[in-house]
Protein backbone atom coordinates (compact mmCIF):
# COMPACT_ATOMS: atom_id res chain seq x y z
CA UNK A 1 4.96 45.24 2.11
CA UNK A 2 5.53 48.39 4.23
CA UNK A 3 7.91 48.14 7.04
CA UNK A 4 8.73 50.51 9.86
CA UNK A 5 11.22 49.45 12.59
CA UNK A 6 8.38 48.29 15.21
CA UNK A 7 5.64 47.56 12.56
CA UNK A 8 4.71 45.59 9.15
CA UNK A 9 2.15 46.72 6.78
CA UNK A 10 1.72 43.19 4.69
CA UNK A 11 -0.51 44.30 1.60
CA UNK A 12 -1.02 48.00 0.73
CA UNK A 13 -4.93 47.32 1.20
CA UNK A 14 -4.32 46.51 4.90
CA UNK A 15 -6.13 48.22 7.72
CA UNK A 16 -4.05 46.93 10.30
CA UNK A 17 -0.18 46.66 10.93
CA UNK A 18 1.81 43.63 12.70
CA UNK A 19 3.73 44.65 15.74
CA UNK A 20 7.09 43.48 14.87
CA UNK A 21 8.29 44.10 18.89
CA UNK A 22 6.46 44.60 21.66
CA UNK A 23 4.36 47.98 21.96
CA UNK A 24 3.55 49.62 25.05
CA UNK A 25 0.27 51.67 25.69
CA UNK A 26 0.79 55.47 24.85
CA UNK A 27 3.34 54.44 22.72
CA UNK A 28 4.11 56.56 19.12
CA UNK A 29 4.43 54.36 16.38
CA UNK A 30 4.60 54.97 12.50
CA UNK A 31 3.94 53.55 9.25
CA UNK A 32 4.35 55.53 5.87
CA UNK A 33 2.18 58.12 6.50
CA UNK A 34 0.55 56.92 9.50
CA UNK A 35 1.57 57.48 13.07
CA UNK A 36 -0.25 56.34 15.73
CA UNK A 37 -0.24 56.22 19.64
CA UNK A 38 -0.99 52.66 20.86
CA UNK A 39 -4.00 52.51 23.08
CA UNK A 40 -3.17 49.20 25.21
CA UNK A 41 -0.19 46.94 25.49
CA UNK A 42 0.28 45.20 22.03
CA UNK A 43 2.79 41.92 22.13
CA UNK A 44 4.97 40.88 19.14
CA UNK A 45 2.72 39.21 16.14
CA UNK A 46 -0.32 40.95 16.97
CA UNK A 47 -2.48 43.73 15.32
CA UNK A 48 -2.79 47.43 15.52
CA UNK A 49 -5.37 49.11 13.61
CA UNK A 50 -3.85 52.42 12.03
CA UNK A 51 -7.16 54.04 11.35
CA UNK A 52 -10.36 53.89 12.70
CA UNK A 53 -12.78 50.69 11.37
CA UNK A 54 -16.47 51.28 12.56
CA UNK A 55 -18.15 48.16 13.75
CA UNK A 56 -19.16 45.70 10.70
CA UNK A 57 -16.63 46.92 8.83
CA UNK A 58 -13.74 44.60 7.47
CA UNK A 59 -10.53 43.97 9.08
CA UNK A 60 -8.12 43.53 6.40
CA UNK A 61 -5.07 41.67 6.35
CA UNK A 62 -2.73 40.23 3.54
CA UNK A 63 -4.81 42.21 1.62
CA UNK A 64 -8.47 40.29 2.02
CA UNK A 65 -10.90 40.18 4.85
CA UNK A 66 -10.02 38.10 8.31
CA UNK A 67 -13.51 38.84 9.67
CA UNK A 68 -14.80 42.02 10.35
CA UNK A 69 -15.50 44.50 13.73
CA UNK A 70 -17.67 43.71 16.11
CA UNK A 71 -17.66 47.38 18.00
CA UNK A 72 -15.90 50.17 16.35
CA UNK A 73 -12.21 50.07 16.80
CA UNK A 74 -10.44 53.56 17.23
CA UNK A 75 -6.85 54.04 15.29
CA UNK A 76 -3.93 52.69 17.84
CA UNK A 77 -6.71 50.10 19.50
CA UNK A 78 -5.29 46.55 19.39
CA UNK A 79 -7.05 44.07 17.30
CA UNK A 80 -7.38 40.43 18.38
CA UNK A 81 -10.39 38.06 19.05
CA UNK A 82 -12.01 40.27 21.71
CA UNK A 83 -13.39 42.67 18.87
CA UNK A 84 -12.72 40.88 15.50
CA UNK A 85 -15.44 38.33 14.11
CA UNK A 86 -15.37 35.48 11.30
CA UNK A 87 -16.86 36.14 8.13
CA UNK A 88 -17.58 32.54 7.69
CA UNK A 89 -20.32 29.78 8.04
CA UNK A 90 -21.04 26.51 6.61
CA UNK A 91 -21.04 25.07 3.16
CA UNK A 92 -20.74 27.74 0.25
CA UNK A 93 -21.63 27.73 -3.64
CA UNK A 94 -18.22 28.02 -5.71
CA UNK A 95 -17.80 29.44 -8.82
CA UNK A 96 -14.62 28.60 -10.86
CA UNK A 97 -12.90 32.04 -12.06
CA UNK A 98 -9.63 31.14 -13.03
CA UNK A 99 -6.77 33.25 -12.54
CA UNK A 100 -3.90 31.06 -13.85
CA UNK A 101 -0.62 31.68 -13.25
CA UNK A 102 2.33 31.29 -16.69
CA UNK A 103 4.74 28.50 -16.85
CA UNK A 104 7.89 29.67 -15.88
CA UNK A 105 10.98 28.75 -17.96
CA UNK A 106 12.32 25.40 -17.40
CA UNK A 107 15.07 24.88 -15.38
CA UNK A 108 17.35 22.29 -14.75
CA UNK A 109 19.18 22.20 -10.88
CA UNK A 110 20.05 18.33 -10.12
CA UNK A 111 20.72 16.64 -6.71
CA UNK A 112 22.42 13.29 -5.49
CA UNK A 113 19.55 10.52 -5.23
CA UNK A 114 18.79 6.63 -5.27
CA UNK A 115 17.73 5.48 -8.83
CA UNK A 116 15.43 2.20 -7.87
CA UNK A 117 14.89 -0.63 -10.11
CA UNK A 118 11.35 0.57 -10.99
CA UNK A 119 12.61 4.65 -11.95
CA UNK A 120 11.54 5.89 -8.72
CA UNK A 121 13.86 8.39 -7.36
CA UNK A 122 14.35 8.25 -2.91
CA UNK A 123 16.81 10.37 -1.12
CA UNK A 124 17.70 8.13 1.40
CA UNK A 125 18.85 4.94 1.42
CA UNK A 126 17.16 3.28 4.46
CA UNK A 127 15.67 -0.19 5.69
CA UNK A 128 11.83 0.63 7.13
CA UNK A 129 10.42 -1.82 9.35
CA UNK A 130 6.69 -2.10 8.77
CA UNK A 131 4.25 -3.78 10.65
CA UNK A 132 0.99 -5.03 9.84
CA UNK A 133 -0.62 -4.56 13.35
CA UNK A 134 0.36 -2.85 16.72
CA UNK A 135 1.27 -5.96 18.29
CA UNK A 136 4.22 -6.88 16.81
CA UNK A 137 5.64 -2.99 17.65
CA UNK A 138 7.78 -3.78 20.11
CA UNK A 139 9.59 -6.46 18.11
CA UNK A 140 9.95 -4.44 15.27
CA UNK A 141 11.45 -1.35 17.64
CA UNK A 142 14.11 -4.04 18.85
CA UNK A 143 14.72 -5.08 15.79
CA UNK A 144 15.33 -1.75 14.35
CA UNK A 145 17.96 -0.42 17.32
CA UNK A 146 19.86 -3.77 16.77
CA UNK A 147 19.92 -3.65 12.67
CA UNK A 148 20.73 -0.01 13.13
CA UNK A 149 24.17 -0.99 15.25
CA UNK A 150 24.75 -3.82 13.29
CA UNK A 151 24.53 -2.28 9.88
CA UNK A 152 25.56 1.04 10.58
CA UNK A 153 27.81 2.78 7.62
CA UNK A 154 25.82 0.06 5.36
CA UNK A 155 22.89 2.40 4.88
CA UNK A 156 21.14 5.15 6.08
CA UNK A 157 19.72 3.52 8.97
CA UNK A 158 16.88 0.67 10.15
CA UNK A 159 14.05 2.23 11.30
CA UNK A 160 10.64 0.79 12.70
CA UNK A 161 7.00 3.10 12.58
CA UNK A 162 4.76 2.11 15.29
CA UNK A 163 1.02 2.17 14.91
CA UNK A 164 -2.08 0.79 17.22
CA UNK A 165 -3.99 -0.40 13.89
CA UNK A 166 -4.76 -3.53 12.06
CA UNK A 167 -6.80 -5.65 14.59
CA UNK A 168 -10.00 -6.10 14.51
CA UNK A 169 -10.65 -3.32 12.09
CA UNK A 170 -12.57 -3.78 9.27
CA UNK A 171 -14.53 -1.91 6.30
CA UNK A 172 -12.89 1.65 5.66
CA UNK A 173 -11.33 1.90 8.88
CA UNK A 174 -8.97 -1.24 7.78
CA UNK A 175 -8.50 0.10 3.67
CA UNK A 176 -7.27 3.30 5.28
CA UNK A 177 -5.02 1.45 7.53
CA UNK A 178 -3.88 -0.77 4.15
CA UNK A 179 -3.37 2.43 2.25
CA UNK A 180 -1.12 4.21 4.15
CA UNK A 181 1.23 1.22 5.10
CA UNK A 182 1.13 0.06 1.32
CA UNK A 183 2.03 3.47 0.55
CA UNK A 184 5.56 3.59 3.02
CA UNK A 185 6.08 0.06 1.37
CA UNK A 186 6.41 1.54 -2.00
CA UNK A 187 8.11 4.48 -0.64
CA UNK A 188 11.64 4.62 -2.51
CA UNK A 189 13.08 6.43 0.68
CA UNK A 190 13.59 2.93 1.63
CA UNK A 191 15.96 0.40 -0.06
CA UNK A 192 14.64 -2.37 1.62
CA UNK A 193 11.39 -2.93 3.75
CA UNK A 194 10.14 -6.08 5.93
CA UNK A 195 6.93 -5.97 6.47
CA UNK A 196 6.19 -7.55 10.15
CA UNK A 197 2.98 -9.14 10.83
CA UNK A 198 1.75 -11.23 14.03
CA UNK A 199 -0.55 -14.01 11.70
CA UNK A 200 -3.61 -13.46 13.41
CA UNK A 201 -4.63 -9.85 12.47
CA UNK A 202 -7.16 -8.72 10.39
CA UNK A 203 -5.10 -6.94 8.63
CA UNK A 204 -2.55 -9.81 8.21
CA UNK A 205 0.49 -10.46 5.60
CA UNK A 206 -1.74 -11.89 2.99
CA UNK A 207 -4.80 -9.47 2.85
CA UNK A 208 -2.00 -6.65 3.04
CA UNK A 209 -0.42 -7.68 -0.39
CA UNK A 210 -3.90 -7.05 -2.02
CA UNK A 211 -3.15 -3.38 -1.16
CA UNK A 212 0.59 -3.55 -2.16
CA UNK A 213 0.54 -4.80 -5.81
CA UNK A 214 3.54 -5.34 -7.34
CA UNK A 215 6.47 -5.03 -5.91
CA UNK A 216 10.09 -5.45 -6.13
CA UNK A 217 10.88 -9.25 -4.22
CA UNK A 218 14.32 -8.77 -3.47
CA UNK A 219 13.50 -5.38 -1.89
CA UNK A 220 10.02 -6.12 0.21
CA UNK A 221 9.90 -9.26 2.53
CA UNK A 222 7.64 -10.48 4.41
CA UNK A 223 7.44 -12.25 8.12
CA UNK A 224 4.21 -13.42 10.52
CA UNK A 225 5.79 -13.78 13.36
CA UNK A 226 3.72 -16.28 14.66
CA UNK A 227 4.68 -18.60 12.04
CA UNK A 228 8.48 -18.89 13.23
CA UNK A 229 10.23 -20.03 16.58
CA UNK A 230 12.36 -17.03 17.24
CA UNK A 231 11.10 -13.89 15.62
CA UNK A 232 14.17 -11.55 16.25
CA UNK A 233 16.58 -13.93 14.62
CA UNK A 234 14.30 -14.93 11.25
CA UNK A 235 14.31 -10.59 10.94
CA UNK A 236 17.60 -10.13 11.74
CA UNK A 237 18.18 -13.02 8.63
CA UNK A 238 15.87 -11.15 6.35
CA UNK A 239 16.78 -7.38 7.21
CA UNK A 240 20.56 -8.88 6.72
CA UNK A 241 19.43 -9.69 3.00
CA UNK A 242 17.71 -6.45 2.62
CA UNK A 243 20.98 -4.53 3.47
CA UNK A 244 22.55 -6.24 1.10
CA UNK A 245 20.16 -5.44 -1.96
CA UNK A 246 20.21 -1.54 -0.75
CA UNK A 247 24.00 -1.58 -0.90
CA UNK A 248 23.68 -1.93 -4.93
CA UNK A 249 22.15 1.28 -5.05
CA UNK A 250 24.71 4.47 -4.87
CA UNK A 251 23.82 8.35 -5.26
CA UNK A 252 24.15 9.61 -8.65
CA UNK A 253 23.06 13.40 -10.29
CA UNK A 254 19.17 13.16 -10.71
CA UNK A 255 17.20 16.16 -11.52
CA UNK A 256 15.14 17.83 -9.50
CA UNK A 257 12.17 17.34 -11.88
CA UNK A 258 11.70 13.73 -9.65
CA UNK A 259 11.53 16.00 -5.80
CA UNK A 260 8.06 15.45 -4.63
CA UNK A 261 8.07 17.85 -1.76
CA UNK A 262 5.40 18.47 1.05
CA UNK A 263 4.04 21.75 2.57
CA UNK A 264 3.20 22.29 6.19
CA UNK A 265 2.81 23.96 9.29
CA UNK A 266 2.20 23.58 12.58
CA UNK A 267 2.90 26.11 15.83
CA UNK A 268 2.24 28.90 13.91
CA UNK A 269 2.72 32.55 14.87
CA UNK A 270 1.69 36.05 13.18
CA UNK A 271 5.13 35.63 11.58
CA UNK A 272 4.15 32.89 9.83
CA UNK A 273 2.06 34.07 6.88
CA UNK A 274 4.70 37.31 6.55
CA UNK A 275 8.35 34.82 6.43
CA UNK A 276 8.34 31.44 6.72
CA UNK A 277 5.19 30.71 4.49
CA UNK A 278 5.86 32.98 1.72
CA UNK A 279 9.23 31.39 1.35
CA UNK A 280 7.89 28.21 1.26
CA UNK A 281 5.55 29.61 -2.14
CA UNK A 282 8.71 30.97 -2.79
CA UNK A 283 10.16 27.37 -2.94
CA UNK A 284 7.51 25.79 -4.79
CA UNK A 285 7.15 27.86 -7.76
CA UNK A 286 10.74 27.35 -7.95
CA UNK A 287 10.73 23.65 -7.92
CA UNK A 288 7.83 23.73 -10.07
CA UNK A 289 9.91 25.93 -12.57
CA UNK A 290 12.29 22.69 -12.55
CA UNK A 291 9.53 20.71 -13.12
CA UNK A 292 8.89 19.32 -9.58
CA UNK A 293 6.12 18.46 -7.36
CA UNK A 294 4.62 19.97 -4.19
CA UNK A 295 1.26 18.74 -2.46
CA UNK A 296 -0.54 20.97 -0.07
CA UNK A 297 -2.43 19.61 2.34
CA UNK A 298 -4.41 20.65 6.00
CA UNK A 299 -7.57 21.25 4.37
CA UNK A 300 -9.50 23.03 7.89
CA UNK A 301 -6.68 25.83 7.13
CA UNK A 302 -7.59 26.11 4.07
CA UNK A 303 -11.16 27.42 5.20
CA UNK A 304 -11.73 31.20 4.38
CA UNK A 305 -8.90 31.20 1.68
CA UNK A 306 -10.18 28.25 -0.42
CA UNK A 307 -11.50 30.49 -2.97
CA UNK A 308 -7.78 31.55 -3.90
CA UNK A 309 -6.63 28.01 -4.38
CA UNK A 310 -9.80 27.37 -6.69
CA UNK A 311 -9.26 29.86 -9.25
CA UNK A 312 -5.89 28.50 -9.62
CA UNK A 313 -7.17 25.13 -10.42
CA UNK A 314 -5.59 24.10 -13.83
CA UNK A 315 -9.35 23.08 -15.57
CA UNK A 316 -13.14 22.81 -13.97
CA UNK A 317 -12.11 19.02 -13.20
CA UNK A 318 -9.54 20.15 -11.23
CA UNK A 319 -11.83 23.03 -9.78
CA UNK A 320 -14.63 20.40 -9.10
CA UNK A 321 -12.22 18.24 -7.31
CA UNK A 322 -11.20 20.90 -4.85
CA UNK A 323 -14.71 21.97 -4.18
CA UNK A 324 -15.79 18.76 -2.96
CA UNK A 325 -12.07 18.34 -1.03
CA UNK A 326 -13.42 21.46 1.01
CA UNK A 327 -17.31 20.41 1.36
CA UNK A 328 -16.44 16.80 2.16
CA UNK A 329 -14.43 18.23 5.12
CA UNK A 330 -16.81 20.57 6.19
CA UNK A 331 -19.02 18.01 6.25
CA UNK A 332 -16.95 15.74 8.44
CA UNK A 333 -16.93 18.30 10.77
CA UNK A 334 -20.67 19.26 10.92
CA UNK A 335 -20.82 15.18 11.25
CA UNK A 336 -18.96 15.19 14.84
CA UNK A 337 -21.23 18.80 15.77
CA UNK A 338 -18.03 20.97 15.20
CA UNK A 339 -18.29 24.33 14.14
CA UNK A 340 -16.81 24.63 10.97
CA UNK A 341 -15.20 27.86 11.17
CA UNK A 342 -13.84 27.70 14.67
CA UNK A 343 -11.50 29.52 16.21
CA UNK A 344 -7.29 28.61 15.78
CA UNK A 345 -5.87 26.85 18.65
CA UNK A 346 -4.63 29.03 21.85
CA UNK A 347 -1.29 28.57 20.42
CA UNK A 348 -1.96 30.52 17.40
CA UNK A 349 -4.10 33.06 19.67
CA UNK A 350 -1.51 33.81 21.80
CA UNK A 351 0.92 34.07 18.45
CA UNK A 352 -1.32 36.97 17.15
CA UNK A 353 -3.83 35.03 15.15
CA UNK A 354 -7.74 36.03 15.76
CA UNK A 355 -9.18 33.88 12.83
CA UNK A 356 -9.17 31.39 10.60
CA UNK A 357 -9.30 33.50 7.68
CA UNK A 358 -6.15 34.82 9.31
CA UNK A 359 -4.86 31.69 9.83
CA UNK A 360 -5.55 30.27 6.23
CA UNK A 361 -4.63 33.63 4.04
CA UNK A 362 -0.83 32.62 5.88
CA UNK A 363 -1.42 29.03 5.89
CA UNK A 364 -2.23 28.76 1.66
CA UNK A 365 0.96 31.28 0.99
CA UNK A 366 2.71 27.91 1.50
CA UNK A 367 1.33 26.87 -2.14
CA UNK A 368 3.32 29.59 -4.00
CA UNK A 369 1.23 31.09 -7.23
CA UNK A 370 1.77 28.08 -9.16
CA UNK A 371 -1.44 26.23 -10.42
CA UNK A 372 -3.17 23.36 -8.86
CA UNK A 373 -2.68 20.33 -11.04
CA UNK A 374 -4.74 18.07 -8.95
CA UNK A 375 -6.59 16.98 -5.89
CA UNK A 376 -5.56 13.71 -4.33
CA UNK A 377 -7.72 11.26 -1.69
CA UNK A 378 -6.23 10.49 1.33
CA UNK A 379 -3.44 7.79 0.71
CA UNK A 380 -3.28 8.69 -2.84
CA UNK A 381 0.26 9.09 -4.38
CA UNK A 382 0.55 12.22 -6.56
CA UNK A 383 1.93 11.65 -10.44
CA UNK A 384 1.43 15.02 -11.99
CA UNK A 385 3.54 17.32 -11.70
CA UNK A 386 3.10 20.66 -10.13
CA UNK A 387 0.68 21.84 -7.06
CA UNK A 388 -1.10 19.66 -5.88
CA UNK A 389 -3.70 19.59 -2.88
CA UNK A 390 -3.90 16.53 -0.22
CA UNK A 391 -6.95 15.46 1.88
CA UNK A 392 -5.81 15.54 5.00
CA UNK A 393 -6.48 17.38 8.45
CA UNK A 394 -4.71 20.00 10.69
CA UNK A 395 -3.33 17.11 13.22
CA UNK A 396 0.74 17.56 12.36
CA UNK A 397 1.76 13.95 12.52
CA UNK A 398 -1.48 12.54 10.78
CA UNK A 399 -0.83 15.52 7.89
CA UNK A 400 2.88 14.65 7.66
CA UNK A 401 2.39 10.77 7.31
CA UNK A 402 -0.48 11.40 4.48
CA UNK A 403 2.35 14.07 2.72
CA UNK A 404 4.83 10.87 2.98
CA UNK A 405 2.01 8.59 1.75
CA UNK A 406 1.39 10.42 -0.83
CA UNK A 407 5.23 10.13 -1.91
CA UNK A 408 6.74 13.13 -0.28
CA UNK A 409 10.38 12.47 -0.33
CA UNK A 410 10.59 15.57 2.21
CA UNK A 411 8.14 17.47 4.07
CA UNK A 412 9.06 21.20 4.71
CA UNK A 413 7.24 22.08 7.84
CA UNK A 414 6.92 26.19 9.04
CA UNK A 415 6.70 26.75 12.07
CA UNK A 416 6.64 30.09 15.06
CA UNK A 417 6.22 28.40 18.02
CA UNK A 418 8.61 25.28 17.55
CA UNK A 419 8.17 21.44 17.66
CA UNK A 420 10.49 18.24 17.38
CA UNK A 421 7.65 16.67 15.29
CA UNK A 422 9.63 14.44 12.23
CA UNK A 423 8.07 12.40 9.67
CA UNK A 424 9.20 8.86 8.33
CA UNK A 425 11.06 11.08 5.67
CA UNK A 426 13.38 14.01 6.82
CA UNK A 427 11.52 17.04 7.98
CA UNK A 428 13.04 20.43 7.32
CA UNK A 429 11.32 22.91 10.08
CA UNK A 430 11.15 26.30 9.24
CA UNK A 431 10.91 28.74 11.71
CA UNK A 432 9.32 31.92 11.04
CA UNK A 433 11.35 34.22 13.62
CA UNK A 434 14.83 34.34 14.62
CA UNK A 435 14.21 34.54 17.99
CA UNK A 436 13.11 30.35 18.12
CA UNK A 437 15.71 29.82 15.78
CA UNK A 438 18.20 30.73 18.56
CA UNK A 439 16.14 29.25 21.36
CA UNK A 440 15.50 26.07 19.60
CA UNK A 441 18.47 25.33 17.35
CA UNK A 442 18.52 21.65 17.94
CA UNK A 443 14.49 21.48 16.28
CA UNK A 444 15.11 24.48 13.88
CA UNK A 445 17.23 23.87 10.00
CA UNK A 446 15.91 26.89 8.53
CA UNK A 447 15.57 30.80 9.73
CA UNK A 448 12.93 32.61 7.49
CA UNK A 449 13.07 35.39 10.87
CA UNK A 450 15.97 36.87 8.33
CA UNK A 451 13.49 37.91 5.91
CA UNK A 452 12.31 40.61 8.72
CA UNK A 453 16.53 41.51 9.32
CA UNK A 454 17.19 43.12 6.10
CA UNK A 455 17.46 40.17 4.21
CA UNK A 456 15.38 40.60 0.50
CA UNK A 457 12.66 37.55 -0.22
CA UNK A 458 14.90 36.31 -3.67
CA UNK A 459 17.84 36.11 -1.53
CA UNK A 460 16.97 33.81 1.29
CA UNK A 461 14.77 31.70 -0.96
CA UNK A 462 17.83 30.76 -3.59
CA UNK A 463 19.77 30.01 -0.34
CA UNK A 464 16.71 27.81 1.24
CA UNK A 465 16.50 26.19 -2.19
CA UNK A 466 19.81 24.98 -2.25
CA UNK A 467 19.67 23.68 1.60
CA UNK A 468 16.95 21.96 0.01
CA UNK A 469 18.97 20.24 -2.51
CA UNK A 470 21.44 19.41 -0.10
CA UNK A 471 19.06 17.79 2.40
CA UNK A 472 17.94 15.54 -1.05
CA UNK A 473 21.58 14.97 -1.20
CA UNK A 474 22.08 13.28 1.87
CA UNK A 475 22.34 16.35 4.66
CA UNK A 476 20.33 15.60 7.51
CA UNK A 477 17.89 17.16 9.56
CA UNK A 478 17.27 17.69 12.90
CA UNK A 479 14.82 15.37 13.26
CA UNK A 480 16.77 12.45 11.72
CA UNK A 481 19.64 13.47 13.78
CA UNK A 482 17.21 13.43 17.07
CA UNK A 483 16.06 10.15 15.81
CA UNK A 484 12.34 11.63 15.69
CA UNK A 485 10.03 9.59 13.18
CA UNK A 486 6.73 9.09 13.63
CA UNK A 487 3.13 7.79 11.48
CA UNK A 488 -0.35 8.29 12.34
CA UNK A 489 -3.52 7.64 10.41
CA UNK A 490 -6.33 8.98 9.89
CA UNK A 491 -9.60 7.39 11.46
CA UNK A 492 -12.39 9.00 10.13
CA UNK A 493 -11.93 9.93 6.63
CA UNK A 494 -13.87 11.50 4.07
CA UNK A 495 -14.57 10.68 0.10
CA UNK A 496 -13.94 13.13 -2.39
């Protein structure tokens, strides 16, 4: 990375620069060995070529193509979706070329978790409120805001996730529904859950426990509300028991081999592929070195960089896997007469990205070097450790709920625009510029904008790692502390 006081040169094969502040026209700017005179107004984020691309050539950024000229583009012009085109289109043949990375030396860093009766490590000691079907929500929303008075200082909190699913679905629609809910059951965030039901659902108390499997009695209970006189007091009875069975469980030194951490971004800004991302690769090779787990998911943003995450696949099972994780989403979106390469949202435009190679080469940094262990379906819960990618889409609280689902004790979650979004678990948003740091201090925990202050890469991420730790510990984040938690499912999934 070259860096100038107005402009960043990311990968020495660039052919354009990021304006680090804004950049008038007629301006003189300079780069190593290139200065150049700006010929319109450039904004923060956004491009300035620093030598003259004719048209069809490639505009290069991060080092690889983000689409390529479509008129020729004159040294100082500024480059954004007026005269930059995608590279990409449709479904693509894959070859696997692997370009593994080495196991780093083991390490051994340790953090203060909840040891459940099964092994399972959680980091927070709450009661979840789960319901079966989106009629019983409001109950369960009571119930949680009275629990939470009543037992407050007991544990971590009562909380309830409402949902519009689990009547009159059936077929897929209803197993993905199952899935997901199963899935926060088992989640060992919670000490105690009570799953709420109506009685009349499709998806009601007893066709639920065919998704559930075993599970721990005197930590899961059950209650059809239709089956009892007064609802609120037969819950407040059972959540009363459940408090009591979390109480037995106390912190105690766990190592960080059992974090299963999730990777994502939403709002993003040119800034985000140059700070907040890398540190998040930063992050999970390190927890990887400690023998952790991270799961990628978003798979449209990982269009146009796909290729990258493929060679690091770990065998040609793992490499098949991945290929039909991007296909099978491609094909969802030919299915609904999408184009498959379209454009990033206006947000990102107006943050300085043109394309979705752009967008992806910043998005996948979030993955680190490490390798891809494995691919996991919608709703699936990862068990090896190391990288692994999630089927999931771009939508932030449908992506955060599958990283929880998937048995993400923590998603990390980038972002250059800023958003209050929080997942069941605790949410650490990143931001990628200290400027919404500042503005938004009640959303942000983390400021990656350092990395652009003087602040070296190994630095900030040992410091991020151990706010990590302490967030597994117990410390919360701004999301728990605004009392933001929220679940969405996905609709209209697709089969690996």
């Amino acid at each position: 990375m070259i860096k100038s006081d107005k402009l960043i040169q990311i990968n020495e094969a660039d052919n354009v620069a990021v304006a680090m502040v804004p950049i008038a026209k007629g301006e003189t700017v300079s780069l190593g060995s290139y200065t150049v005179t700006a010929r319109e107004d450039i904004d923060k984020g956004h491009k300035i070529a620093f030598r003259d691309i004719p048209q069809g050539e490639n505009i290069i950024k991060y080092g690889f193509p983000i689409g390529h000229a479509k008129e020729p583009i004159q040294a100082g012009d500024y480059i954004h979706t007026h005269n930059i085109k995608t590279n990409l289109e449709g479904k693509l043949e894959y070859s696997y070329n692997p370009n593994l990375s080495e196991e780093k030396t083991r390490q051994e860093a340790t953090f203060m978790g909840f040891v459940r009766k099964n092994g399972d490590v959680g980091i927070r000691n709450e009661i979840w409120i789960v319901n079966t079907v989106g009629c019983v929500n409001k109950t369960s929303e009571v119930l949680a805001k009275e629990a939470t008075e009543k037992y407050k200082g007991r544990v971590d909190g009562v909380y309830s996730f409402v949902h519009p699913f689990g009547c009159s679905q059936m077929g897929d629609d209803q197993v993905m529904t199952q899935k997901v809910l199963a899935d926060m059951v088992r989640h060992p965030n919670a000490g105690g859950v009570l799953v709420l039901g109506l009685g009349c659902e499709n998806n009601n108390i007893p066709e639920f426990k065919k998704f559930l499997g075993e599970y721990d009695e005197n930590r899961v209970r059950f209650l059809s509300t239709q089956d009892v006189d007064d609802e609120l007091e037969a819950a407040m009875d059972l959540i009363d028991e459940l408090v009591g069975y979390a109480e037995t469980f106390k912190r105690q030194p766990v190592p960080a081999s059992k974090l299963i951490v999730g990777l994502k971004c939403g709002g993003s800004d040119a800034f985000s592929g140059i700070t907040a991302n890398p540190l998040l690769g930063e992050f999970s090779d390190t927890l990887i070195s400690h023998g952790g787990t991270t799961i990628l998911t978003e798979v449209p943003e990982m269009f146009g960089a796909e290729t990258i995450l493929m060679n690091r696949c770990l065998d040609e099972e793992v490499f098949d896997k991945t290929v039909h994780l991007i296909n099978d989403f491609k094909e969802y979106y030919i299915r609904h007469n999408q184009v498959v390469y379209e454009n990033p949202s206006p947000g990102n435009k107006k943050g300085g990205i043109s394309t979705l190679e752009e967008k992806s080469l910043g998005c996948t940094q979030k993955g680190g070097t490490g390798n891809v262990v494995d691919v996991l379906q919608y709703g699936d819960h990862a068990s090896k450790p190391g990288l692994n990618l999630l089927q999931g889409p771009g939508n932030d609280i449908v992506a955060v709920t599958a990283l929880m689902a998937a048995g993400a004790h923590m998603v990390l979650f980038t972002t250059g625009r800023g958003t209050p979004l929080g997942a069941p678990v605790p949410t650490v948003k990143v931001s990628t510029n200290s400027d919404l740091a500042t503005r938004k201090s009640n959303w942000i925990d983390f400021n990656a904008g350092q990395l652009l202050e003087g602040k070296d890469m190994p630095h900030v991420r040992d410091e991020f790692f151990g706010f990590v730790l302490e967030v597994a510990s117990g410390k919360e984040t701004r999301n728990e502390v605004n009392g933001y938690r929220e679940i969405s499912i996905f609709k209209d999934g697709v089969t690996l």
